[in-house]
Every structure is written in C-alpha cells, then in structure tokens.
PDB file of N, CA and C in Angstrom:
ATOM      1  N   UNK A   1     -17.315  22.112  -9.070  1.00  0.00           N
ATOM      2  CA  UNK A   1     -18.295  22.316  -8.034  1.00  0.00           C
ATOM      3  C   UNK A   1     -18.280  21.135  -7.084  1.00  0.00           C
ATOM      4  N   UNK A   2     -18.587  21.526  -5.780  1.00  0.00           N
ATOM      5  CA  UNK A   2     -18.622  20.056  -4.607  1.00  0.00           C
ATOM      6  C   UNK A   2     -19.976  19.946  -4.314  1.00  0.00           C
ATOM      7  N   UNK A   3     -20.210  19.383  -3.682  1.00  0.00           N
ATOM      8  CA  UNK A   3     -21.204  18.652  -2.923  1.00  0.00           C
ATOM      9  C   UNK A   3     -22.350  19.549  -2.836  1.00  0.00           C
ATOM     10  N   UNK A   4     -21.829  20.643  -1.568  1.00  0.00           N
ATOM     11  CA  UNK A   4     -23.104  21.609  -1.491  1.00  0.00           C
ATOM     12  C   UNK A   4     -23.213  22.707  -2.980  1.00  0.00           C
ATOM     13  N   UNK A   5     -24.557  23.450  -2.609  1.00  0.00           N
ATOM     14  CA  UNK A   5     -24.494  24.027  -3.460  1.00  0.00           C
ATOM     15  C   UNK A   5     -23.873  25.052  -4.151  1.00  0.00           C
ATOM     16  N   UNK A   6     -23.578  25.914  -2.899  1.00  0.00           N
ATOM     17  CA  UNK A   6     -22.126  26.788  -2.960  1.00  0.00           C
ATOM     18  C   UNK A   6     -21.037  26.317  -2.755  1.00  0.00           C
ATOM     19  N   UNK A   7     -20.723  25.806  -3.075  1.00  0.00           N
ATOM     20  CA  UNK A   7     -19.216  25.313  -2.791  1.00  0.00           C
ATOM     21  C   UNK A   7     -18.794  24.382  -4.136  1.00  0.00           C
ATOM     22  N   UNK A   8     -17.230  26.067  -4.355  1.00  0.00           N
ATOM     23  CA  UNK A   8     -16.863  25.505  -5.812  1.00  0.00           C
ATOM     24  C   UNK A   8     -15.579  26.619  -5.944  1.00  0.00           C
ATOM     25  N   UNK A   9     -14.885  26.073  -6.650  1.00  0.00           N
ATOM     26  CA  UNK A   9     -13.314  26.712  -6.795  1.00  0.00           C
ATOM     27  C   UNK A   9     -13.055  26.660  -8.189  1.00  0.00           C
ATOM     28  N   UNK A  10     -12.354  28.148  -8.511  1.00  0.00           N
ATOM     29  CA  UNK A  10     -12.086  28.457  -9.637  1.00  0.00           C
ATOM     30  C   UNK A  10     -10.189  27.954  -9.893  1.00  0.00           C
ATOM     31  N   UNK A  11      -9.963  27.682 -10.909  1.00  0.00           N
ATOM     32  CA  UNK A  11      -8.385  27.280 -11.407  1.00  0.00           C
ATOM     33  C   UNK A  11      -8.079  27.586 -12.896  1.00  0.00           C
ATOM     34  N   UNK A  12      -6.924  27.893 -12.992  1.00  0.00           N
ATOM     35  CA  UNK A  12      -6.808  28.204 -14.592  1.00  0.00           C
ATOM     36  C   UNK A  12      -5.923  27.349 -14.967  1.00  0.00           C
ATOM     37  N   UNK A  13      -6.002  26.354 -16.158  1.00  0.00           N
ATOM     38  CA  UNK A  13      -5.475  25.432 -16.516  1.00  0.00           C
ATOM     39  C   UNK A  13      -4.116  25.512 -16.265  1.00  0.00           C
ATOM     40  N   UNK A  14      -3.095  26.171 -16.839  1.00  0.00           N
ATOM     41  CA  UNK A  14      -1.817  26.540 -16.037  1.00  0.00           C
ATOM     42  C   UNK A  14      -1.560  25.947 -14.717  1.00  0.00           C
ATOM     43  N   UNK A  15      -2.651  26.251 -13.895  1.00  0.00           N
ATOM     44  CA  UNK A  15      -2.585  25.980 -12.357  1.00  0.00           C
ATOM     45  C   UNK A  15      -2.874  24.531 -12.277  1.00  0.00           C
ATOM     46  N   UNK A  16      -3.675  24.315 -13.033  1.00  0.00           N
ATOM     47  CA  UNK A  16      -4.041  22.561 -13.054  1.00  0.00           C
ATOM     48  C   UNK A  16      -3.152  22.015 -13.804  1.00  0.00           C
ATOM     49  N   UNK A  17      -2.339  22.003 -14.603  1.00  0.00           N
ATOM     50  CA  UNK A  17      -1.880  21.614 -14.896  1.00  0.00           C
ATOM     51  C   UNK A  17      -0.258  21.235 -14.016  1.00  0.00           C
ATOM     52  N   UNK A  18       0.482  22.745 -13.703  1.00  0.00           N
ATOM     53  CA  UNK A  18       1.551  22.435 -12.190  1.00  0.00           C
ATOM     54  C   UNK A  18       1.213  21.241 -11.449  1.00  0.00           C
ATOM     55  N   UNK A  19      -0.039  21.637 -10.802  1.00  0.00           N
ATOM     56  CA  UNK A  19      -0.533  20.644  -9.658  1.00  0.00           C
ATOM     57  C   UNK A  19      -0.665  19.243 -10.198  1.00  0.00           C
ATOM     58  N   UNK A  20      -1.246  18.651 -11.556  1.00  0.00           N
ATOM     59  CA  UNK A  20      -1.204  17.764 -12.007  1.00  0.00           C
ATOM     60  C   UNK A  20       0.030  17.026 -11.908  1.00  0.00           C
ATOM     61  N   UNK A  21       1.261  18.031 -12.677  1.00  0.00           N
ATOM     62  CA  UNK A  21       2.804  17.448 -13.090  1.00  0.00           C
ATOM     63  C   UNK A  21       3.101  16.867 -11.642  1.00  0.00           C
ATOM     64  N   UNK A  22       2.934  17.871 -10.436  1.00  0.00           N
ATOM     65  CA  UNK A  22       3.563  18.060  -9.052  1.00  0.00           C
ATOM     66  C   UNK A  22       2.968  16.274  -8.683  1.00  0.00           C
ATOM     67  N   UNK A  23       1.534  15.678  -8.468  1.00  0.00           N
ATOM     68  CA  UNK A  23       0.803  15.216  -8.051  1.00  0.00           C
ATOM     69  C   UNK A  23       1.478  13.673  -8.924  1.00  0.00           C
ATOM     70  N   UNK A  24       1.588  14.082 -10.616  1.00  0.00           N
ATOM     71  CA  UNK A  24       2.410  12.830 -10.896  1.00  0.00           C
ATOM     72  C   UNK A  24       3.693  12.489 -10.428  1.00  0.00           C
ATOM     73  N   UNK A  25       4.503  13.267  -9.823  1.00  0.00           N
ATOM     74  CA  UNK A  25       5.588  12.955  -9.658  1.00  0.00           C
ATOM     75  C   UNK A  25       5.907  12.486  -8.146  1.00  0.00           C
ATOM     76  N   UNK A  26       4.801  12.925  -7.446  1.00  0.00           N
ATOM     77  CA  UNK A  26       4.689  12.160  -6.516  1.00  0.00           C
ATOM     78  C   UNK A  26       4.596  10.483  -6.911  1.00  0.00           C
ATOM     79  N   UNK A  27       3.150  10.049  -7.339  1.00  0.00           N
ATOM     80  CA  UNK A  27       3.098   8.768  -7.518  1.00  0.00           C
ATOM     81  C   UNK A  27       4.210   8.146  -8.290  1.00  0.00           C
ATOM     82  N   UNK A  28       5.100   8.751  -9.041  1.00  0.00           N
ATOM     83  CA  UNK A  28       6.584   8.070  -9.700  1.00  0.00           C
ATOM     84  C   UNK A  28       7.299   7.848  -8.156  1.00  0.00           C
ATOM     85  N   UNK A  29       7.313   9.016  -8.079  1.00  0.00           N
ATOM     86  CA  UNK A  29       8.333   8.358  -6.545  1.00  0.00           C
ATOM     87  C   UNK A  29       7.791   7.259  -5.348  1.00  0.00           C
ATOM     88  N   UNK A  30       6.497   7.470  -5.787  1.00  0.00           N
ATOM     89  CA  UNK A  30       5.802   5.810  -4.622  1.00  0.00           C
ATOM     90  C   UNK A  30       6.051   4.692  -5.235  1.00  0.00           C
ATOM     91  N   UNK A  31       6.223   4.682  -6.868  1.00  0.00           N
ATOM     92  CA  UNK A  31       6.723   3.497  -7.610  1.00  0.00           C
ATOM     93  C   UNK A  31       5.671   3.353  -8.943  1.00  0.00           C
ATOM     94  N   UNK A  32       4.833   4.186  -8.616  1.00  0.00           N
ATOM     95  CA  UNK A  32       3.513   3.999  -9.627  1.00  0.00           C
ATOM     96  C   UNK A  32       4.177   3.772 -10.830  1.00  0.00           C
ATOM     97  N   UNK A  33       3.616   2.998 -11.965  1.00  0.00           N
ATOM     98  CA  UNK A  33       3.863   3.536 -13.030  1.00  0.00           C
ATOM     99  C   UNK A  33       3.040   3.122 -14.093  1.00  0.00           C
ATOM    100  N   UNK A  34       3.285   3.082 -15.465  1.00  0.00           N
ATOM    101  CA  UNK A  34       2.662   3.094 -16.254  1.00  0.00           C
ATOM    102  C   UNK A  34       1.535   1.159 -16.466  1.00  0.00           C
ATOM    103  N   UNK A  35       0.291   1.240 -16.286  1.00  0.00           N
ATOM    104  CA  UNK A  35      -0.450   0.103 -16.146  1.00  0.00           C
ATOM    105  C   UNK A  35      -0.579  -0.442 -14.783  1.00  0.00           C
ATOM    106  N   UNK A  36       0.202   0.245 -13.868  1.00  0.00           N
ATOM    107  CA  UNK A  36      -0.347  -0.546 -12.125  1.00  0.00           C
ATOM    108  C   UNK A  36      -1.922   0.611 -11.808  1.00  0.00           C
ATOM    109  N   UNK A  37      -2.664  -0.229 -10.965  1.00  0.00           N
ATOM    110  CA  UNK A  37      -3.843   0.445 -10.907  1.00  0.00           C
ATOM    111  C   UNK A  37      -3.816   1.090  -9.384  1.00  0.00           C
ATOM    112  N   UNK A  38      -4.942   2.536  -9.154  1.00  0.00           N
ATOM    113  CA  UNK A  38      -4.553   3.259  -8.223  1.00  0.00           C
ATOM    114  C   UNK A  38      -5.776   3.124  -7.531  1.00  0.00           C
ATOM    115  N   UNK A  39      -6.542   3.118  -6.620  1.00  0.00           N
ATOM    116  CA  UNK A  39      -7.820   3.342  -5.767  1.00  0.00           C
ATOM    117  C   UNK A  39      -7.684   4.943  -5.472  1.00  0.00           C
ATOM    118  N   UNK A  40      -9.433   6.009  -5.536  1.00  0.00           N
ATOM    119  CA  UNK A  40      -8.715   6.890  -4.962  1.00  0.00           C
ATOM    120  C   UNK A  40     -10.230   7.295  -4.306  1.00  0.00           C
ATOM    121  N   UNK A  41      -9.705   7.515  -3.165  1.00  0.00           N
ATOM    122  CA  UNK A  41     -11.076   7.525  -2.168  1.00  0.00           C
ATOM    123  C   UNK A  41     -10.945   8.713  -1.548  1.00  0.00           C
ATOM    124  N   UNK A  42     -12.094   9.522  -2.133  1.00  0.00           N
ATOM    125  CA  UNK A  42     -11.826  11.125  -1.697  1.00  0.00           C
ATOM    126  C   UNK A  42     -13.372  11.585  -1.938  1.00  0.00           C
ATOM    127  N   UNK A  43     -13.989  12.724  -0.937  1.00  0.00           N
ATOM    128  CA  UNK A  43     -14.944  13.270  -1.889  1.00  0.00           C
ATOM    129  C   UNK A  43     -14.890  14.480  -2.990  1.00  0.00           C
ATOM    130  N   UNK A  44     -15.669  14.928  -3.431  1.00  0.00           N
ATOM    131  CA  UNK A  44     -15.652  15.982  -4.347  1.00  0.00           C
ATOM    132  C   UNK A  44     -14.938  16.888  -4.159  1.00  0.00           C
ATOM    133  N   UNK A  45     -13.759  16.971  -3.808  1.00  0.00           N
ATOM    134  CA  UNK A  45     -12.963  18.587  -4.377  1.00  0.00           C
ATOM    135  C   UNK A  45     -11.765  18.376  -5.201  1.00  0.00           C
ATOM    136  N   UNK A  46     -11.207  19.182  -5.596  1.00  0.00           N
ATOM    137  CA  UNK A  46     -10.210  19.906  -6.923  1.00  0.00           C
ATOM    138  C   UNK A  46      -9.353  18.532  -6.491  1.00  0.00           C
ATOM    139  N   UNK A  47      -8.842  18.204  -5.346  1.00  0.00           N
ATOM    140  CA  UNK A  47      -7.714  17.108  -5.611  1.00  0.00           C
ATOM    141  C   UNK A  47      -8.067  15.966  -5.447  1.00  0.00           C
ATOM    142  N   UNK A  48      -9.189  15.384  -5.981  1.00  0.00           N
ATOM    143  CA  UNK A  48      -9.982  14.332  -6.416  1.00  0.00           C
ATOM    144  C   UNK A  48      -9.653  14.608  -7.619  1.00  0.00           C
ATOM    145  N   UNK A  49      -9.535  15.513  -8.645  1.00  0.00           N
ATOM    146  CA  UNK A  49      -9.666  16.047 -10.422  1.00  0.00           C
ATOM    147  C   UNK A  49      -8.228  15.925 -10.295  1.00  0.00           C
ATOM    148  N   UNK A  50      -7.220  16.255  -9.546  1.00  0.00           N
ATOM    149  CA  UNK A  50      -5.979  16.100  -9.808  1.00  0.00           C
ATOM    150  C   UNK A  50      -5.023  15.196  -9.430  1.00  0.00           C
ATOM    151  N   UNK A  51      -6.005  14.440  -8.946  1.00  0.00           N
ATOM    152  CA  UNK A  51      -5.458  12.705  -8.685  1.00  0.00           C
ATOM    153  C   UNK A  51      -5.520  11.851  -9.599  1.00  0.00           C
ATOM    154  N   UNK A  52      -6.903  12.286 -10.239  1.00  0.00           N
ATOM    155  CA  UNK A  52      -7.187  11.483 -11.273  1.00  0.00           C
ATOM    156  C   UNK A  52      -6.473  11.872 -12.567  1.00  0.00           C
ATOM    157  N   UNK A  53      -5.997  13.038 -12.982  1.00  0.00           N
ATOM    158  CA  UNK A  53      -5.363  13.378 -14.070  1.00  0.00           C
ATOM    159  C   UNK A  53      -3.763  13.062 -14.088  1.00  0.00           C
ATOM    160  N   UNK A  54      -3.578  13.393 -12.952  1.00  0.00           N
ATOM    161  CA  UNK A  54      -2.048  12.928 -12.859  1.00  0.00           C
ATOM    162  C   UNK A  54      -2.052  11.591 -12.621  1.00  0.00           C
ATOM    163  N   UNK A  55      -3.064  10.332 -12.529  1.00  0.00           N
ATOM    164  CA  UNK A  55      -3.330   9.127 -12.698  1.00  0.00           C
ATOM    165  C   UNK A  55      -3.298   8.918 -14.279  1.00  0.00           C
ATOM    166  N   UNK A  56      -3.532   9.635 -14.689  1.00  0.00           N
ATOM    167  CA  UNK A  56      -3.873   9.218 -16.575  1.00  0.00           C
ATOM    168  C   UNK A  56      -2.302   9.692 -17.186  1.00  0.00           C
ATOM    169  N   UNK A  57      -1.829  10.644 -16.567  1.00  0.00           N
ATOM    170  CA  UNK A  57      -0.684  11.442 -17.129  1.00  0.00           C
ATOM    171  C   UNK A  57       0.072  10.644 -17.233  1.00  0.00           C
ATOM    172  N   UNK A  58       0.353   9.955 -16.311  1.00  0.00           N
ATOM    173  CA  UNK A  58       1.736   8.940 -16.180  1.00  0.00           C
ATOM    174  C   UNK A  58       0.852   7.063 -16.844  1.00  0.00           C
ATOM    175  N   UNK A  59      -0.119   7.041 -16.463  1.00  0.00           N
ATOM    176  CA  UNK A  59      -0.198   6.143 -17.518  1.00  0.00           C
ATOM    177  C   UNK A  59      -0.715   4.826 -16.731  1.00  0.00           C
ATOM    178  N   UNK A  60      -1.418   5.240 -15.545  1.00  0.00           N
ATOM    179  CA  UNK A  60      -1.863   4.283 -14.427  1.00  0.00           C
ATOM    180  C   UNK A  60      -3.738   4.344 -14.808  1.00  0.00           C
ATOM    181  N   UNK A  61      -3.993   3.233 -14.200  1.00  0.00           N
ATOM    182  CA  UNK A  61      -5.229   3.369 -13.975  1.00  0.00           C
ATOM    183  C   UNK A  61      -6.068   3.559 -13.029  1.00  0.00           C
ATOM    184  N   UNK A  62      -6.924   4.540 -13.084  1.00  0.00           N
ATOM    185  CA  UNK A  62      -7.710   4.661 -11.691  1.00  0.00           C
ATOM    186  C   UNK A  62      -8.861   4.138 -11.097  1.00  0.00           C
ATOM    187  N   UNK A  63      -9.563   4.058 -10.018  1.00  0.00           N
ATOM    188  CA  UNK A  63     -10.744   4.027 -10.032  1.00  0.00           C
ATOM    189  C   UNK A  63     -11.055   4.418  -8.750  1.00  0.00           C
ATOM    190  N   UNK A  64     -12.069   5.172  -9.063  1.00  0.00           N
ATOM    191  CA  UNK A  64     -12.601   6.371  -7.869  1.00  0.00           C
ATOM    192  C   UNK A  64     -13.840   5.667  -7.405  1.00  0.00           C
ATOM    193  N   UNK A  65     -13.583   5.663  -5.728  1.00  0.00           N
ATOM    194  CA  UNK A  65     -14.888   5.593  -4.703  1.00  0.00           C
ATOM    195  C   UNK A  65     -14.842   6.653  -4.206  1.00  0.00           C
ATOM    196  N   UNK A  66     -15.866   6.864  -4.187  1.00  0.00           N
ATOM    197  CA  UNK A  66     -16.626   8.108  -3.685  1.00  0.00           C
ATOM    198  C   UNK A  66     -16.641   8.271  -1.980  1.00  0.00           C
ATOM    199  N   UNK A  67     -16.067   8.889  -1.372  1.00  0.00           N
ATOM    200  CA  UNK A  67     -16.702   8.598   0.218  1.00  0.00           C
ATOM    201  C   UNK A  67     -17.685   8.796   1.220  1.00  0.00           C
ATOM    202  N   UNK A  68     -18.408   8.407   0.387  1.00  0.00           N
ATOM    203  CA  UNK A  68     -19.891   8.105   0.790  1.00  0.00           C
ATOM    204  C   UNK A  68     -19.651   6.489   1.407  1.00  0.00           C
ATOM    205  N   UNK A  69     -19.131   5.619   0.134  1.00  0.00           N
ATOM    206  CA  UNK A  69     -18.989   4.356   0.724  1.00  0.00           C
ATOM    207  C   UNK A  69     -18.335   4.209   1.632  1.00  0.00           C
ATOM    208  N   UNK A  70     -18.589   2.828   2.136  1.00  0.00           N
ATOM    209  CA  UNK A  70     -18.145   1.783   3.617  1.00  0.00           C
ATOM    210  C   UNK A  70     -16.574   1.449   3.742  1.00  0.00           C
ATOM    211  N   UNK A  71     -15.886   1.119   4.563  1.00  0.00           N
ATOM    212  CA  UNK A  71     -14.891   0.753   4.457  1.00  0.00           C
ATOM    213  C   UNK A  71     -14.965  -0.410   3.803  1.00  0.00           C
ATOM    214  N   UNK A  72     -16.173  -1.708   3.833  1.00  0.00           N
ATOM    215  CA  UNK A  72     -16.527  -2.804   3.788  1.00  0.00           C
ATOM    216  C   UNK A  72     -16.165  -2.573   2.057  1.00  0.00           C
ATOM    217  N   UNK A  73     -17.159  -1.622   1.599  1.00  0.00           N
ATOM    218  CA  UNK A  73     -16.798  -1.496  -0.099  1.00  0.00           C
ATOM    219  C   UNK A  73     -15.449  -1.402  -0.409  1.00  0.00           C
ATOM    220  N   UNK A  74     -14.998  -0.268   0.051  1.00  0.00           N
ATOM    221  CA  UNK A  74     -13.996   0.082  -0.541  1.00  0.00           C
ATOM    222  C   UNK A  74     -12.967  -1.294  -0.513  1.00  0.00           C
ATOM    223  N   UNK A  75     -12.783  -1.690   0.775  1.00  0.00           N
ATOM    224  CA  UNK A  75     -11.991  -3.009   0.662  1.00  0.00           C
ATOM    225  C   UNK A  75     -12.308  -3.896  -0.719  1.00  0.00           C
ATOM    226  N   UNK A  76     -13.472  -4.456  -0.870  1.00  0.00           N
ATOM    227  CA  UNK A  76     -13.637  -4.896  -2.057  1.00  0.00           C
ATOM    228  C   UNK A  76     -13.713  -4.585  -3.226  1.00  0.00           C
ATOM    229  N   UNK A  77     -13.542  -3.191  -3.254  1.00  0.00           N
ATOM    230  CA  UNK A  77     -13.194  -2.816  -4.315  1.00  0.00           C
ATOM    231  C   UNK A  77     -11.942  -2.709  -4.721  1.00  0.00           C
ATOM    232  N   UNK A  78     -10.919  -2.275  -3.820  1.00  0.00           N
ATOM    233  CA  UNK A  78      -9.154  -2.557  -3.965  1.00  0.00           C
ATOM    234  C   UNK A  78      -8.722  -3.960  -3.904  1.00  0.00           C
ATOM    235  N   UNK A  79      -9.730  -4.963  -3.425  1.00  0.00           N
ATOM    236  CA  UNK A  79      -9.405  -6.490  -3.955  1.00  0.00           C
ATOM    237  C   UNK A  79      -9.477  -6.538  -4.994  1.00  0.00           C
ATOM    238  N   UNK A  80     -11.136  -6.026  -5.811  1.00  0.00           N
ATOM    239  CA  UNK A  80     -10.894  -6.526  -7.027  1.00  0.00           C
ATOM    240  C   UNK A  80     -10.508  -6.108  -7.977  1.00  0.00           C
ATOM    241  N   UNK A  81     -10.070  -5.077  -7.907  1.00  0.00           N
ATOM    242  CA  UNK A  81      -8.959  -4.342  -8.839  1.00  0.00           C
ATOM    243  C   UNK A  81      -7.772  -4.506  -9.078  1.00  0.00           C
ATOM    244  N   UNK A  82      -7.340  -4.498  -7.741  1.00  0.00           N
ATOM    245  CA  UNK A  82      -5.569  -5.145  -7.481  1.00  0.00           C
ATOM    246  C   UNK A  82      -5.057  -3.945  -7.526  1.00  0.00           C
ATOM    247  N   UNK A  83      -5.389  -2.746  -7.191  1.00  0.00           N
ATOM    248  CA  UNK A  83      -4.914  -1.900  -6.588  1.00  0.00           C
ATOM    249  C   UNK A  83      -3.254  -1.857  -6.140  1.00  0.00           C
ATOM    250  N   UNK A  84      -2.324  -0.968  -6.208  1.00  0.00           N
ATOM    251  CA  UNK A  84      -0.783  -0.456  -5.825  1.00  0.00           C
ATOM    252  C   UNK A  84      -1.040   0.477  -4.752  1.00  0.00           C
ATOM    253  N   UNK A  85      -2.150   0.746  -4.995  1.00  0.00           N
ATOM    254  CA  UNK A  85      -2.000   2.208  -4.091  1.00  0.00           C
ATOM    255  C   UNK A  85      -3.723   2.678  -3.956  1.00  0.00           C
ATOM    256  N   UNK A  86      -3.327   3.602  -2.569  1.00  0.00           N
ATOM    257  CA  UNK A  86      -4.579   3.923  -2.129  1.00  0.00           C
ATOM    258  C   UNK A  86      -4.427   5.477  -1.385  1.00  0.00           C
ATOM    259  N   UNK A  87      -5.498   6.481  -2.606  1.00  0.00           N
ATOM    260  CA  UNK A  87      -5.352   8.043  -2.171  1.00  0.00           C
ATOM    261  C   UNK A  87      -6.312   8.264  -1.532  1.00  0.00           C
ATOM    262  N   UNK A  88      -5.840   8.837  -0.328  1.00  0.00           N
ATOM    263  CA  UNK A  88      -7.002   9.633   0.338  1.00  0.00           C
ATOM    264  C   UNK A  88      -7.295  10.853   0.358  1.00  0.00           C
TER     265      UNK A  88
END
C-alpha cells in the first residue's frame, strides 16, 4: 500500500521475485557488492520493496530515506553511512 489511501498494487511473489533478481543485477553491474552500503531515497511504491530486497539479495546494506526529507538530510545521511550508491 502507498501513501494515499487508495493507492496499492497487487504482485505475486514469482513477479517479485524476477524484478528482485533483474534489480540485483543491476547493482552487480554498478559494482555493488557484498558489504558496500546503498542509500535509497524513494517514496512508498513497489520499487522502494524491490530495491531493498535486491539490496539484501546480493548482500549490501541499505538504508532508506523516505522522501519526505531535505536534501540537507539526506546528504548527511549518505555521509554518515558511507554510502556507494544512491537510488532514486
């Protein structure tokens, strides 16, 4: 479910799961890999859930801002993480 109240998308694991594999193999080819950490700044929909899973799949760590926050945050938050990468 997102934000508003209607607004929400159905998937059947199968499907999440493709998109997951698809989504890790992207970040292999940016260089990601297993223990570099990822920033992922998105709001609430399905490829926010499949950023983050194909973040765990391969063996990275994530951490999600929400975009609600500032640019001001987010910067400090990919400082203090040490961040590789940054999803929008």
């Amino acid at each position: 479910e997102g934000n508003e109240p209607g607004d929400s998308t159905k998937i059947t694991y199968c499907e999440l799961l493709h998109k997951v594999c698809q989504f890790a193999n992207v970040l292999r080819s940016q260089g990601v890999k297993k223990g570099d950490r990822v920033s992922i700044y998105m709001p609430m929909i399905l490829e926010l859930v499949i950023a983050m899973l194909a973040c765990a799949r391969i063996g990275a760590l994530h951490s999600v801002v929400f975009a609600g926050f500032s640019a001001d945050s987010l910067c400090e938050r990919i400082l203090d993480c040490g961040c590789s990468l940054l999803i929008t």
